[in-house]
N, C-alpha and C. Protein backbone atom coordinates (compact mmCIF):
# COMPACT_ATOMS: atom_id res chain seq x y z
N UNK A 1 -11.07 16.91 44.52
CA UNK A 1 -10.25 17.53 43.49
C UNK A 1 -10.80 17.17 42.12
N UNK A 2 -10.88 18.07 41.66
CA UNK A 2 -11.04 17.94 39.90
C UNK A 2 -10.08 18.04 38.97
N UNK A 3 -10.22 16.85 38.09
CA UNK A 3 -8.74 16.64 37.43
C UNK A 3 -8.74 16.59 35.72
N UNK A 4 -8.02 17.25 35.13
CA UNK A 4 -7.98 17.69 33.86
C UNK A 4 -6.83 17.05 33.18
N UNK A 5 -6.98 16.49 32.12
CA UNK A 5 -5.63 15.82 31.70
C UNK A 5 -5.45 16.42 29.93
N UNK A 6 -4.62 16.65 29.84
CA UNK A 6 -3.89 16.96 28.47
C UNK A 6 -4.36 15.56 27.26
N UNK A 7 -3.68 16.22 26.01
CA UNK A 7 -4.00 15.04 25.16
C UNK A 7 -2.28 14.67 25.17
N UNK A 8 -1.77 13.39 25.15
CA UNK A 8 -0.86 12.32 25.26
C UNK A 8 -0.07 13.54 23.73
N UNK A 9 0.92 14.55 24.07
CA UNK A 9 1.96 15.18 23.09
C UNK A 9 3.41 14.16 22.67
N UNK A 10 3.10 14.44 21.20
CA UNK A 10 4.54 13.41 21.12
C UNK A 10 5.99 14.96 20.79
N UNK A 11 6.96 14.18 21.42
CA UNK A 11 8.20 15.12 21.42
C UNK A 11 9.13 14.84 21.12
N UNK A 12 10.21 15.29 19.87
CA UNK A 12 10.73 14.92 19.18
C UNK A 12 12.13 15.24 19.54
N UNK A 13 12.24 15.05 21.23
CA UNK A 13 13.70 15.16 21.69
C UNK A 13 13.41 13.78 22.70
N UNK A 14 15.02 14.23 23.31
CA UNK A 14 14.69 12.84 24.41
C UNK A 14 14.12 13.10 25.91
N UNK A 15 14.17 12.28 26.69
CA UNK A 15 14.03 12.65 28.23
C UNK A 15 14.17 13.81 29.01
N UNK A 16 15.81 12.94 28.63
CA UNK A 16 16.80 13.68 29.66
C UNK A 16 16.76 15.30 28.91
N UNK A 17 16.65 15.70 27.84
CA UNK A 17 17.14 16.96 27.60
C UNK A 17 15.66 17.75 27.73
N UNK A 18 14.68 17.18 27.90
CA UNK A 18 13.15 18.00 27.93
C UNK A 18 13.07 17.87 29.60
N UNK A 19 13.43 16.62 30.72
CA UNK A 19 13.54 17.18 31.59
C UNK A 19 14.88 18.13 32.31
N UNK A 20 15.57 18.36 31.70
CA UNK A 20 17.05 19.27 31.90
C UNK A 20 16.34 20.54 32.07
N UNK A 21 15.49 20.83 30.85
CA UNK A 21 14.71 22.32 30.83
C UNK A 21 13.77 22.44 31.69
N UNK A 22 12.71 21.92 31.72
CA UNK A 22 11.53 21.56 32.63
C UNK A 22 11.68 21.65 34.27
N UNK A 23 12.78 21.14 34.69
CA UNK A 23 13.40 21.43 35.90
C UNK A 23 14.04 22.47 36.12
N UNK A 24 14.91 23.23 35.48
CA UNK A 24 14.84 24.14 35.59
C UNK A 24 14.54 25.21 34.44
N UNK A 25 13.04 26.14 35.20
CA UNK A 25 12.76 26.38 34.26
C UNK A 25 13.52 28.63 34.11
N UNK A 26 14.89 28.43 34.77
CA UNK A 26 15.42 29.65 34.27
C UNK A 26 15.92 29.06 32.82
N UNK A 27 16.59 28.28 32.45
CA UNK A 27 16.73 27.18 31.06
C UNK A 27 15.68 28.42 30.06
N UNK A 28 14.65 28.61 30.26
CA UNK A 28 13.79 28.74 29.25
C UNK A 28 13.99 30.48 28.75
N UNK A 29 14.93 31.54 29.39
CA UNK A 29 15.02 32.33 29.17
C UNK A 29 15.66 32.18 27.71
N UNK A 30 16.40 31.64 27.26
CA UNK A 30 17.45 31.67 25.97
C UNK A 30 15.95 31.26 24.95
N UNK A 31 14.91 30.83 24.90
CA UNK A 31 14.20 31.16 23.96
C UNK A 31 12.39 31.23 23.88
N UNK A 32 12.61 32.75 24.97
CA UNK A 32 11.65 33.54 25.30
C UNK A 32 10.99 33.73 24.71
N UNK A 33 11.40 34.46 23.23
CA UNK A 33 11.23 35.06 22.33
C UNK A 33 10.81 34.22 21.43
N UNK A 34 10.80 32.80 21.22
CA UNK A 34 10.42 31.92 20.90
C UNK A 34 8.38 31.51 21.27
N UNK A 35 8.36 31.73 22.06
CA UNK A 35 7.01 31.24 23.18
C UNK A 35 5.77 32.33 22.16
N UNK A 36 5.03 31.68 21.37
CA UNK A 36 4.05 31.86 20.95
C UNK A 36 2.98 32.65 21.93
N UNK A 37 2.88 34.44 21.52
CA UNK A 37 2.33 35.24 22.35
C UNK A 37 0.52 35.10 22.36
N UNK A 38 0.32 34.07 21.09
CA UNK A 38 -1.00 33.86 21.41
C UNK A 38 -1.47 32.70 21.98
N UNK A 39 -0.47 32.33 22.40
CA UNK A 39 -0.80 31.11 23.84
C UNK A 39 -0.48 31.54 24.54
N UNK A 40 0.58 31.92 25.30
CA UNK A 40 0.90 31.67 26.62
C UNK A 40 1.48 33.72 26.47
N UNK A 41 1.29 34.42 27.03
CA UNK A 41 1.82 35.67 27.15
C UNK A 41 2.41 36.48 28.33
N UNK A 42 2.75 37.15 28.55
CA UNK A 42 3.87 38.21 30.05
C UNK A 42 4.49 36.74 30.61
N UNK A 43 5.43 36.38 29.78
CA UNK A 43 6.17 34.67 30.47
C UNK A 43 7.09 35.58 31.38
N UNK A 44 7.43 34.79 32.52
CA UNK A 44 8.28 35.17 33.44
C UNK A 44 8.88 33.69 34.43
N UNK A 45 9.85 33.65 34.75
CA UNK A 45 10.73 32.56 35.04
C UNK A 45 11.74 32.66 35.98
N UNK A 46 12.19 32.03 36.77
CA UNK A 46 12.96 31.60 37.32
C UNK A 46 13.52 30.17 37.58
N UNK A 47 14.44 29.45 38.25
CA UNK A 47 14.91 28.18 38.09
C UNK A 47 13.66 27.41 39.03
N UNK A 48 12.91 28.14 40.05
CA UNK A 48 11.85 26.95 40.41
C UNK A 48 10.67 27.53 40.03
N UNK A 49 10.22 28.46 39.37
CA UNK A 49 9.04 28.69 39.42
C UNK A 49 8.80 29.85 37.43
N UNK A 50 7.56 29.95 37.45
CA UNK A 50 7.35 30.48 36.21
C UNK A 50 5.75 31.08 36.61
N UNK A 51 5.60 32.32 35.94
CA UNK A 51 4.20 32.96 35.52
C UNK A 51 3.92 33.15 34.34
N UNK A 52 2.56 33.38 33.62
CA UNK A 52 2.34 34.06 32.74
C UNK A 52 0.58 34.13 33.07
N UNK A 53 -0.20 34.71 31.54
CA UNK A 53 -1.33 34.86 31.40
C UNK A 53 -1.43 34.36 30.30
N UNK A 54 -2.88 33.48 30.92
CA UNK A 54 -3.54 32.50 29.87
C UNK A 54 -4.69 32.97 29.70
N UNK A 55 -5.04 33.47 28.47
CA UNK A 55 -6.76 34.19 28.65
C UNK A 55 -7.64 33.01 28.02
N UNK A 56 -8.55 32.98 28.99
CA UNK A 56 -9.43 33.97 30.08
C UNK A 56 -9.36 33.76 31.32
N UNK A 57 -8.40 32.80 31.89
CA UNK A 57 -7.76 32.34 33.48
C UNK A 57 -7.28 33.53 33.92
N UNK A 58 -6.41 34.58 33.22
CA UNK A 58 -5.57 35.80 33.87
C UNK A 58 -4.02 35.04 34.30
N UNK A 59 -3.42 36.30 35.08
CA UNK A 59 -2.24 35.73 35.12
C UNK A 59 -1.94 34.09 36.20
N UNK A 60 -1.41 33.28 35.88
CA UNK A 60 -1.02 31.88 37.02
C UNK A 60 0.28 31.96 36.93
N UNK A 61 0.83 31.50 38.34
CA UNK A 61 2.03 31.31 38.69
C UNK A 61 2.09 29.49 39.15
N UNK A 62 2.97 29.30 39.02
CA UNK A 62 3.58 27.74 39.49
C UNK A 62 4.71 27.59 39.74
N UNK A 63 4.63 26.93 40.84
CA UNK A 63 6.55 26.89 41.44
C UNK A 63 6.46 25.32 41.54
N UNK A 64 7.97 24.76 41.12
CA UNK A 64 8.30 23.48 41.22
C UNK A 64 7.93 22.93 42.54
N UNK A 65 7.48 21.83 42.93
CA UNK A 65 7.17 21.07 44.06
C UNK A 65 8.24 19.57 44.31
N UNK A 66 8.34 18.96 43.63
CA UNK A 66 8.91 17.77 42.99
C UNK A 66 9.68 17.24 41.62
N UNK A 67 10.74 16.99 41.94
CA UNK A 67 11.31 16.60 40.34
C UNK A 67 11.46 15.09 40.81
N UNK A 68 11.53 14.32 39.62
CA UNK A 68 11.56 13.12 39.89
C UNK A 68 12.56 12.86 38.33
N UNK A 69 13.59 12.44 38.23
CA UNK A 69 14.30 12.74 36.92
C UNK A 69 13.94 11.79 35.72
N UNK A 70 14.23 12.55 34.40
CA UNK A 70 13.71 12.17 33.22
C UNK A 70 11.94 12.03 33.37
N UNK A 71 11.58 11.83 34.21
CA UNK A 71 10.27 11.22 34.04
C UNK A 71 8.93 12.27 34.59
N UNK A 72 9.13 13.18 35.71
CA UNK A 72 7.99 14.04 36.36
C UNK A 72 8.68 15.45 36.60
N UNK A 73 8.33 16.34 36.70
CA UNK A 73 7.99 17.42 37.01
C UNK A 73 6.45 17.62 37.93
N UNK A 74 6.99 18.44 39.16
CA UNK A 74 5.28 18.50 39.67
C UNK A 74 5.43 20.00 39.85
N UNK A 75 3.87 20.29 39.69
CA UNK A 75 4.18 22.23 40.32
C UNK A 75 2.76 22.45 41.16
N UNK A 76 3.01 23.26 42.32
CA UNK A 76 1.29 24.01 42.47
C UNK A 76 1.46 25.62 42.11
N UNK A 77 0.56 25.92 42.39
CA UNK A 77 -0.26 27.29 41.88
C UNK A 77 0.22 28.30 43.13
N UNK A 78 0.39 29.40 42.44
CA UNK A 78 -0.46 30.81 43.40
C UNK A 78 -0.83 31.63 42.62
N UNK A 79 -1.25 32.53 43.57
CA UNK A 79 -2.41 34.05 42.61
C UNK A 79 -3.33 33.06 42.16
N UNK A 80 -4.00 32.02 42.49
CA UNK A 80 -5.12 31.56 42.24
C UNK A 80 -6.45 31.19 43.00
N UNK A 81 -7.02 31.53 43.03
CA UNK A 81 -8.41 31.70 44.48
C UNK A 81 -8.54 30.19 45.30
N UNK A 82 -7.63 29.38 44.44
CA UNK A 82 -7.81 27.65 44.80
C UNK A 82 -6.60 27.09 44.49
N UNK A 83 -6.10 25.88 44.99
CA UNK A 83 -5.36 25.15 44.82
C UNK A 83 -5.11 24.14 43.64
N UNK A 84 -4.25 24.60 43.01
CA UNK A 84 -4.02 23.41 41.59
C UNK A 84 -2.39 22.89 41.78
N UNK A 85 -2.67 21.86 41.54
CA UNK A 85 -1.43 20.88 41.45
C UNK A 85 -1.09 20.71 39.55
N UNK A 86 0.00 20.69 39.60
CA UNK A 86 0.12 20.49 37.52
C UNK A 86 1.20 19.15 37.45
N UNK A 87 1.23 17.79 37.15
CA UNK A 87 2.26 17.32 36.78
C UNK A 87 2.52 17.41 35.19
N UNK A 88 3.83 17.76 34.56
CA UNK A 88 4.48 16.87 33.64
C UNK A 88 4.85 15.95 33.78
N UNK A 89 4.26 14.95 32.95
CA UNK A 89 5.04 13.01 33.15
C UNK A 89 5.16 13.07 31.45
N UNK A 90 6.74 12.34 31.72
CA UNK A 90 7.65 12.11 30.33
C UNK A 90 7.57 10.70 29.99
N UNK A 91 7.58 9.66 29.18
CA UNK A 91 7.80 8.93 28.65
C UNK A 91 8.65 8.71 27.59
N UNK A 92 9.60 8.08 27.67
CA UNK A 92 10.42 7.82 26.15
C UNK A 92 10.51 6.48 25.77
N UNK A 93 9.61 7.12 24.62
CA UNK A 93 9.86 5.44 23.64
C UNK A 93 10.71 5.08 22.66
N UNK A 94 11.48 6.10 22.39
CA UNK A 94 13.00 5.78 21.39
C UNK A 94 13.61 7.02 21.63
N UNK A 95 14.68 6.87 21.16
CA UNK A 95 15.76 8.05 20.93
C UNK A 95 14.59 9.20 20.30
N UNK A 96 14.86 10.34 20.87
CA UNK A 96 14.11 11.76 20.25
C UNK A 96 12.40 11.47 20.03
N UNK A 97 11.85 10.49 20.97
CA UNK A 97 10.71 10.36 20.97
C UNK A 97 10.21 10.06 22.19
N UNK A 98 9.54 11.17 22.86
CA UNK A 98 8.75 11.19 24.33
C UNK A 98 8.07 11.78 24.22
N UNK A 99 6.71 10.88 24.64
CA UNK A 99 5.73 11.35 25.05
C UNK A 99 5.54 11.88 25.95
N UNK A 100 4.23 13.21 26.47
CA UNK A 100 4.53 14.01 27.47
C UNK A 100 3.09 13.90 27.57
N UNK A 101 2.45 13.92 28.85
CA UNK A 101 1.02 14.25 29.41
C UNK A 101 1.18 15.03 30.67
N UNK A 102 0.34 15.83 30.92
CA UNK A 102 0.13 17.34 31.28
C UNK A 102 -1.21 16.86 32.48
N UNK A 103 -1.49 16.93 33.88
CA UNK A 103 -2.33 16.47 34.64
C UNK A 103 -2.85 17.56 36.02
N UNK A 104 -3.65 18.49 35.49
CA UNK A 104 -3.83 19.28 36.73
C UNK A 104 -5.01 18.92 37.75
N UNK A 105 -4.64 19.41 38.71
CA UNK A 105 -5.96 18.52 39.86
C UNK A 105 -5.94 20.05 40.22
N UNK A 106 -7.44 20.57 40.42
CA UNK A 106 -7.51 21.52 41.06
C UNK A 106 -9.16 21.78 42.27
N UNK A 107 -8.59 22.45 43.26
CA UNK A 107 -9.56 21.74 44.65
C UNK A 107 -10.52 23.53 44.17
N UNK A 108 -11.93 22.63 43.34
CA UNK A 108 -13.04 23.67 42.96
C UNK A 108 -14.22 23.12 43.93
N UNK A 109 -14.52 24.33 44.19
CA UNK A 109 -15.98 24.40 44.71
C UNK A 109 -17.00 23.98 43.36
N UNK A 110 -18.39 23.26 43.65
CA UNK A 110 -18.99 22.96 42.93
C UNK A 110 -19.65 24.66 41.89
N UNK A 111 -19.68 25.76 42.59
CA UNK A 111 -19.78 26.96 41.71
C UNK A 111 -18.74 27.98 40.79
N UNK A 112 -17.86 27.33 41.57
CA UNK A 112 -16.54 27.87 40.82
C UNK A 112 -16.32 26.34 39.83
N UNK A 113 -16.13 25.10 39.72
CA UNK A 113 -16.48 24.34 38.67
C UNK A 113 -16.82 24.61 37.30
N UNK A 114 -18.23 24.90 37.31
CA UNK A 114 -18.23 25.36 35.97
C UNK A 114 -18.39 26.28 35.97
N UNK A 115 -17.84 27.54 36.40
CA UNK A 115 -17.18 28.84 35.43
C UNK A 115 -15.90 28.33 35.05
N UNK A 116 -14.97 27.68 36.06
CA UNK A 116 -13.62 27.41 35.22
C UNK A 116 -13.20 26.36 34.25
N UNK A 117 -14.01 25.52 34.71
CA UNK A 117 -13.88 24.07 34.11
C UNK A 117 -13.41 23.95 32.37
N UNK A 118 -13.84 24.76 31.86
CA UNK A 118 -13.81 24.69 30.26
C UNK A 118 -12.02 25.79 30.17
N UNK A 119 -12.62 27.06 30.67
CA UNK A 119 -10.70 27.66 30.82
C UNK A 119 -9.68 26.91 31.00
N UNK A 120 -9.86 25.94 32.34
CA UNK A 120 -8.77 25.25 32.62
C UNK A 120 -7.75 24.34 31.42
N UNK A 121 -9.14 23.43 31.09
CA UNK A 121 -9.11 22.53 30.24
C UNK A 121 -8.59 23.30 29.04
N UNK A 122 -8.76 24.27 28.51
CA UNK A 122 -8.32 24.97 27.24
C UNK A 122 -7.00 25.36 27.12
N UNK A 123 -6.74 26.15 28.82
CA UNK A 123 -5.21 26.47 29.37
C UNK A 123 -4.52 25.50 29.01
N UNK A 124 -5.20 24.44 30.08
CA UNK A 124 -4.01 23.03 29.88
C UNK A 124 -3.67 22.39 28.28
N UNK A 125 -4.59 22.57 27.55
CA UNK A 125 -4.00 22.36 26.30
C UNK A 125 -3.12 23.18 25.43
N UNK A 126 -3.24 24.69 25.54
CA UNK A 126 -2.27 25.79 25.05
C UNK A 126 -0.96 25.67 25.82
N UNK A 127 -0.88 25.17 27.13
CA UNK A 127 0.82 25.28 27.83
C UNK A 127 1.25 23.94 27.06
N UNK A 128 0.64 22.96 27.16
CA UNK A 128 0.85 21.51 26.52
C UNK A 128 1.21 21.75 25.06
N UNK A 129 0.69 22.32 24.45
CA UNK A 129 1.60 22.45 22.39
C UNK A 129 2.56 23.88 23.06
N UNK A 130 2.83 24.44 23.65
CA UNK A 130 4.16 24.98 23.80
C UNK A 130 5.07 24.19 24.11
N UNK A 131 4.69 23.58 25.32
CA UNK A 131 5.91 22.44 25.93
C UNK A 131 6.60 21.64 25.11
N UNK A 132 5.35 20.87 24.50
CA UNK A 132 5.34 20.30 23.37
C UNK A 132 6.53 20.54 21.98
N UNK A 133 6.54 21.90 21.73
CA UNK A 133 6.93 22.57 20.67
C UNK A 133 8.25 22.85 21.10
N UNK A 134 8.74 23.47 22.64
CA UNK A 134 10.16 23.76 22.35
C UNK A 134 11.03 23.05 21.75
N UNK A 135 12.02 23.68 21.38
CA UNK A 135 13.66 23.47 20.90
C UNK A 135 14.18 23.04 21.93
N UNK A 136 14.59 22.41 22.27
CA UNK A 136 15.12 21.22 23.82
C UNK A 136 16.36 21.27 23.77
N UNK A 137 16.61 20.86 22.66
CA UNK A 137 17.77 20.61 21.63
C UNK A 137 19.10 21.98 21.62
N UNK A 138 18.28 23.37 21.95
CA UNK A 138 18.96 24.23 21.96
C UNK A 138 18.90 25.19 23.12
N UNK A 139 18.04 24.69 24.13
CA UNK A 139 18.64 25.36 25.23
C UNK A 139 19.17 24.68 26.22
């Protein structure tokens, strides 16, 4: 497995209310319209699972696998030619301050590697300053 990690996002809510949303992610319909269309675009949701398109990846889907509270979120993939695993892991170090890191493992063939390797890594940083960015606070 090849594994891609986010840069360490600081978040200016707490735990419990970033994993409240995160778990379930129908939560995220009330601010859709919110979600920056030049990151993340065609968002679609339900309470265990979510799609969109990340260019130049195309569309990915992820359905919840594991919640572990306040602290993990896990998801894998479909519509993807390979297997990717994604955790969110939360940290809180004060009131309205958690840190969040973003960790995908995905099972590449050494030729599929580097064609994706740089997408991935780019993906994983554009879903990471959304996550990052919601209003927690208000949905």
């Amino acid at each position: 497995m090849t594994e891609f990690i986010s840069d360490v996002k600081n978040i200016s809510h707490n735990d419990v209310d970033i994993f409240r949303v995160l778990s379930d992610l129908s939560k995220l319909d009330l601010i859709k319209d919110q979600i920056p269309g030049d990151k993340i675009r065609d968002f679609r949701f339900d309470s265990d699972s979510c799609s969109f398109r990340v260019d130049p990846i195309g569309e990915v889907r992820f359905c919840v696998i594991e919640r572990e509270p306040c602290k993990l979120v896990k998801f894998k993939s479909e519509n993807l030619p390979f297997d990717v695993f994604l955790w969110i892991q939360l940290v809180q170090k004060a009131e309205k301050d958690t840190k969040m890191k973003i960790t995908l493992r995905a099972d590449l063939n050494p030729f599929i590697k580097g064609m994706v390797s740089k997408p991935l890594k780019e993906g994983l940083e554009k879903i990471s300053d959304v996550i990052a960015s919601l209003p927690y606070d208000r949905i």
